[in-house]
Protein backbone atom coordinates (compact mmCIF):
# COMPACT_ATOMS: atom_id res chain seq x y z
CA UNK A 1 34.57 -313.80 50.80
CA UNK A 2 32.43 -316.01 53.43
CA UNK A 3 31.41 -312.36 55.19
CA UNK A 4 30.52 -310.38 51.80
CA UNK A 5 28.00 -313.39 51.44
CA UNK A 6 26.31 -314.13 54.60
CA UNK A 7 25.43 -310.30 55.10
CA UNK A 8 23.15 -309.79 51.64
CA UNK A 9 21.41 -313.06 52.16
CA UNK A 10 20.45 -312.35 56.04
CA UNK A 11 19.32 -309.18 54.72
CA UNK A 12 17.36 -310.82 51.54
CA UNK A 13 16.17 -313.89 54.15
CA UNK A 14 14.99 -310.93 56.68
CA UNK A 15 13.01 -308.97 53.97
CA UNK A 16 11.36 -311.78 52.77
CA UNK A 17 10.38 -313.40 56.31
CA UNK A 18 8.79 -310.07 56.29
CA UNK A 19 6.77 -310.10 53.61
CA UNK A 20 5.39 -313.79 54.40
CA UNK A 21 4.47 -313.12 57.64
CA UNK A 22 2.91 -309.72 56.74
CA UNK A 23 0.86 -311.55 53.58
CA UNK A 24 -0.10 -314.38 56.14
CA UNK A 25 -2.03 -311.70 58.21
CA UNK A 26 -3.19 -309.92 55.16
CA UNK A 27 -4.76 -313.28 53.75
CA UNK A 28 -5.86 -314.10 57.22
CA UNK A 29 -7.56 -310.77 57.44
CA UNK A 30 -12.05 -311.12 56.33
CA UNK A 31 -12.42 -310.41 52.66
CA UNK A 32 -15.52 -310.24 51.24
CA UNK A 33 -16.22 -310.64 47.42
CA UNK A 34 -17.78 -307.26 46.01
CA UNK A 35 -14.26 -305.57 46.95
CA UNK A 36 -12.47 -308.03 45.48
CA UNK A 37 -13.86 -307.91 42.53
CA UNK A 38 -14.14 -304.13 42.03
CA UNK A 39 -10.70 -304.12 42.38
CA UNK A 40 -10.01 -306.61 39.69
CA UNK A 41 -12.29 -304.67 37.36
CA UNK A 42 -10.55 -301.22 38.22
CA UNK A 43 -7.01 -303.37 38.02
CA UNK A 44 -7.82 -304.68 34.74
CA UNK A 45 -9.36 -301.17 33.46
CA UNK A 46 -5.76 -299.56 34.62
CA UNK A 47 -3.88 -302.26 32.82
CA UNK A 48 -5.53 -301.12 29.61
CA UNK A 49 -5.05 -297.60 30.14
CA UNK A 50 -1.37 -298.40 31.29
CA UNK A 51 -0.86 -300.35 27.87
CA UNK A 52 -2.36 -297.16 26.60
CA UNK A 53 -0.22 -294.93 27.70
CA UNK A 54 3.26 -296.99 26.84
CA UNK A 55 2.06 -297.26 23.65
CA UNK A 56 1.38 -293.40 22.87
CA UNK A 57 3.58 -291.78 25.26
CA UNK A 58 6.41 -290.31 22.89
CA UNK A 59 3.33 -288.79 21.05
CA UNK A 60 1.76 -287.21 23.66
CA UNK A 61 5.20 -285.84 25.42
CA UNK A 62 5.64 -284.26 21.64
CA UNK A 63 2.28 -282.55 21.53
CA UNK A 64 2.77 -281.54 25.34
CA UNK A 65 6.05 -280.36 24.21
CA UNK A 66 4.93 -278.17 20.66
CA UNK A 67 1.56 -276.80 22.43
CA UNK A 68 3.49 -275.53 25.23
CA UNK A 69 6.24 -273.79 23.11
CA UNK A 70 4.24 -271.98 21.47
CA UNK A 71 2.15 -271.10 24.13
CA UNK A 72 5.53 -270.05 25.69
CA UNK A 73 6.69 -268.58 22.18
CA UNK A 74 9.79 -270.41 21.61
CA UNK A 75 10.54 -273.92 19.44
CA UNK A 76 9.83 -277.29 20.83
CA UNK A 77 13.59 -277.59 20.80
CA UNK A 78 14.39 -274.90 22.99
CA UNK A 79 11.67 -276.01 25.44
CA UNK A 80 13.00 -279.63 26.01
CA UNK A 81 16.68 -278.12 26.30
CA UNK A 82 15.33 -276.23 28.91
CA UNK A 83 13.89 -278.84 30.64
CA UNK A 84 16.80 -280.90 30.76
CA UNK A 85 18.20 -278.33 33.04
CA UNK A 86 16.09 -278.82 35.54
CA UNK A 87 13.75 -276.44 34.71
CA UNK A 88 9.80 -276.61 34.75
CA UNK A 89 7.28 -275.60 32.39
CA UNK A 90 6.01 -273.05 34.25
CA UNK A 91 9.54 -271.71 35.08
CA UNK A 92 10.02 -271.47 31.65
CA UNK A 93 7.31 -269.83 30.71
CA UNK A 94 7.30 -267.50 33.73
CA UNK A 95 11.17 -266.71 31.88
CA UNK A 96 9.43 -265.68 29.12
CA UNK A 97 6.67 -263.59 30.20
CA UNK A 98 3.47 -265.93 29.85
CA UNK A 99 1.59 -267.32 32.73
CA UNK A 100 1.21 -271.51 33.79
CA UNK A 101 -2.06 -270.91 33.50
CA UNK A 102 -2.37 -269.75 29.78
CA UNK A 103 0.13 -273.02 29.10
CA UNK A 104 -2.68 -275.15 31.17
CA UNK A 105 -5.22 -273.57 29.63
CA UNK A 106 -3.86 -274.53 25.78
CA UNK A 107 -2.63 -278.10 26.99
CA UNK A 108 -6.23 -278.66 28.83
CA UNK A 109 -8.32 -277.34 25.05
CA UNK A 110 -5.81 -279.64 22.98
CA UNK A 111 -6.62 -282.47 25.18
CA UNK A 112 -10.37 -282.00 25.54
CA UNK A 113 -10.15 -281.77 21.49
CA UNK A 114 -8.43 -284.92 21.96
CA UNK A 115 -11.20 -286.77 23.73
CA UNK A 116 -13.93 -285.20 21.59
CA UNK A 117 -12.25 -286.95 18.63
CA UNK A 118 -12.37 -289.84 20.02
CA UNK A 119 -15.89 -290.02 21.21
CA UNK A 120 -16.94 -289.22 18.05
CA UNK A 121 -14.67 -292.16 16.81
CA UNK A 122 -16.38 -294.34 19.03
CA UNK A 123 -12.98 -295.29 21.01
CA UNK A 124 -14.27 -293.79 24.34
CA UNK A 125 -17.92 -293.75 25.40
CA UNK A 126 -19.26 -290.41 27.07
CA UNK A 127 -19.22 -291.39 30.53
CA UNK A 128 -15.25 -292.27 29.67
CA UNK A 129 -14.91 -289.35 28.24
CA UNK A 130 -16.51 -286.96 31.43
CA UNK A 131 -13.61 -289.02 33.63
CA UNK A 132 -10.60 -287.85 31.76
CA UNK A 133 -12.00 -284.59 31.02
CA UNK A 134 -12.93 -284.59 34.75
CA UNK A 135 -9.06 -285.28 35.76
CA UNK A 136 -7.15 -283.42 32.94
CA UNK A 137 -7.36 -280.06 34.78
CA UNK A 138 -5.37 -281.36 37.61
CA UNK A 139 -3.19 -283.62 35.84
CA UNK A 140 -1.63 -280.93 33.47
CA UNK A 141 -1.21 -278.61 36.32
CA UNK A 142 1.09 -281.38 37.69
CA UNK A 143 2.75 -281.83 34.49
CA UNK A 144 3.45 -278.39 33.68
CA UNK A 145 4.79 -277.80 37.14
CA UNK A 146 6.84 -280.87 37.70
CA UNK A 147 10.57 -280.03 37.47
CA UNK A 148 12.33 -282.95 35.35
């Protein structure tokens, strides 16, 4: 019983020697303000776009899901049982004859109809709305090819 003990909290009192000694040189190390607080700015501008996401995620992985199908040409439903085999958007739509890049294409023109809705709602401002346009392109290539 005594051995099952003592080996988890060496371990546990190893890893966390660790990680003060390795914070005590990071704190030791010259900071200087500006970076510091760029970082909180772009920390606190992920945290909202984090909360973001959480909160709209089952909508967007159903859009994702009905533009591709019928991109692909086949239900939502058959798409996601597809991908819970392992498979990849991409591989499935290679199955059925259509290229990634006509299921990019339609994923990347329902999002950018997406964010011109919401500039014209006034919920993103244009110089938001040039970033995520900016990074949707390589973003839904990722997504369509990522096997899950």
């Amino acid at each position: 019983m005594l051995k099952k003990l003592i080996a988890p909290v060496a371990v546990s009192g190893a890893l966390l020697g660790s990680l003060v000694v390795g914070g005590a040189a990071y704190a030791a190390a010259p900071t200087t303000a500006a970076p510091a607080a760029a970082h909180a700015a772009a920390h606190h501008t992920d945290g909202k776009a984090r909360t973001w996401w959480k909160a709209h995620r089952r909508s967007i992985r159903a859009k994702t899901l009905a533009v591709s199908a019928a991109t692909i040409g086949i239900t939502p439903k058959a798409l996601a049982t597809e991908l819970r085999t392992g498979k990849s958007i991409a591989q499935v739509a290679a199955e059925h004859n259509v290229s990634a890049a006509s299921v990019i294409g339609a994923l990347t023109s329902a999002a950018d109809a997406k964010v011109a809705t919401a500039v014209k709602a006034g919920k993103l401002t244009q110089a938001q709305a040039g970033k995520v346009t900016a990074a949707l392109p390589a973003r839904i290539t990722k997504a369509v090819n990522h096997v899950f």
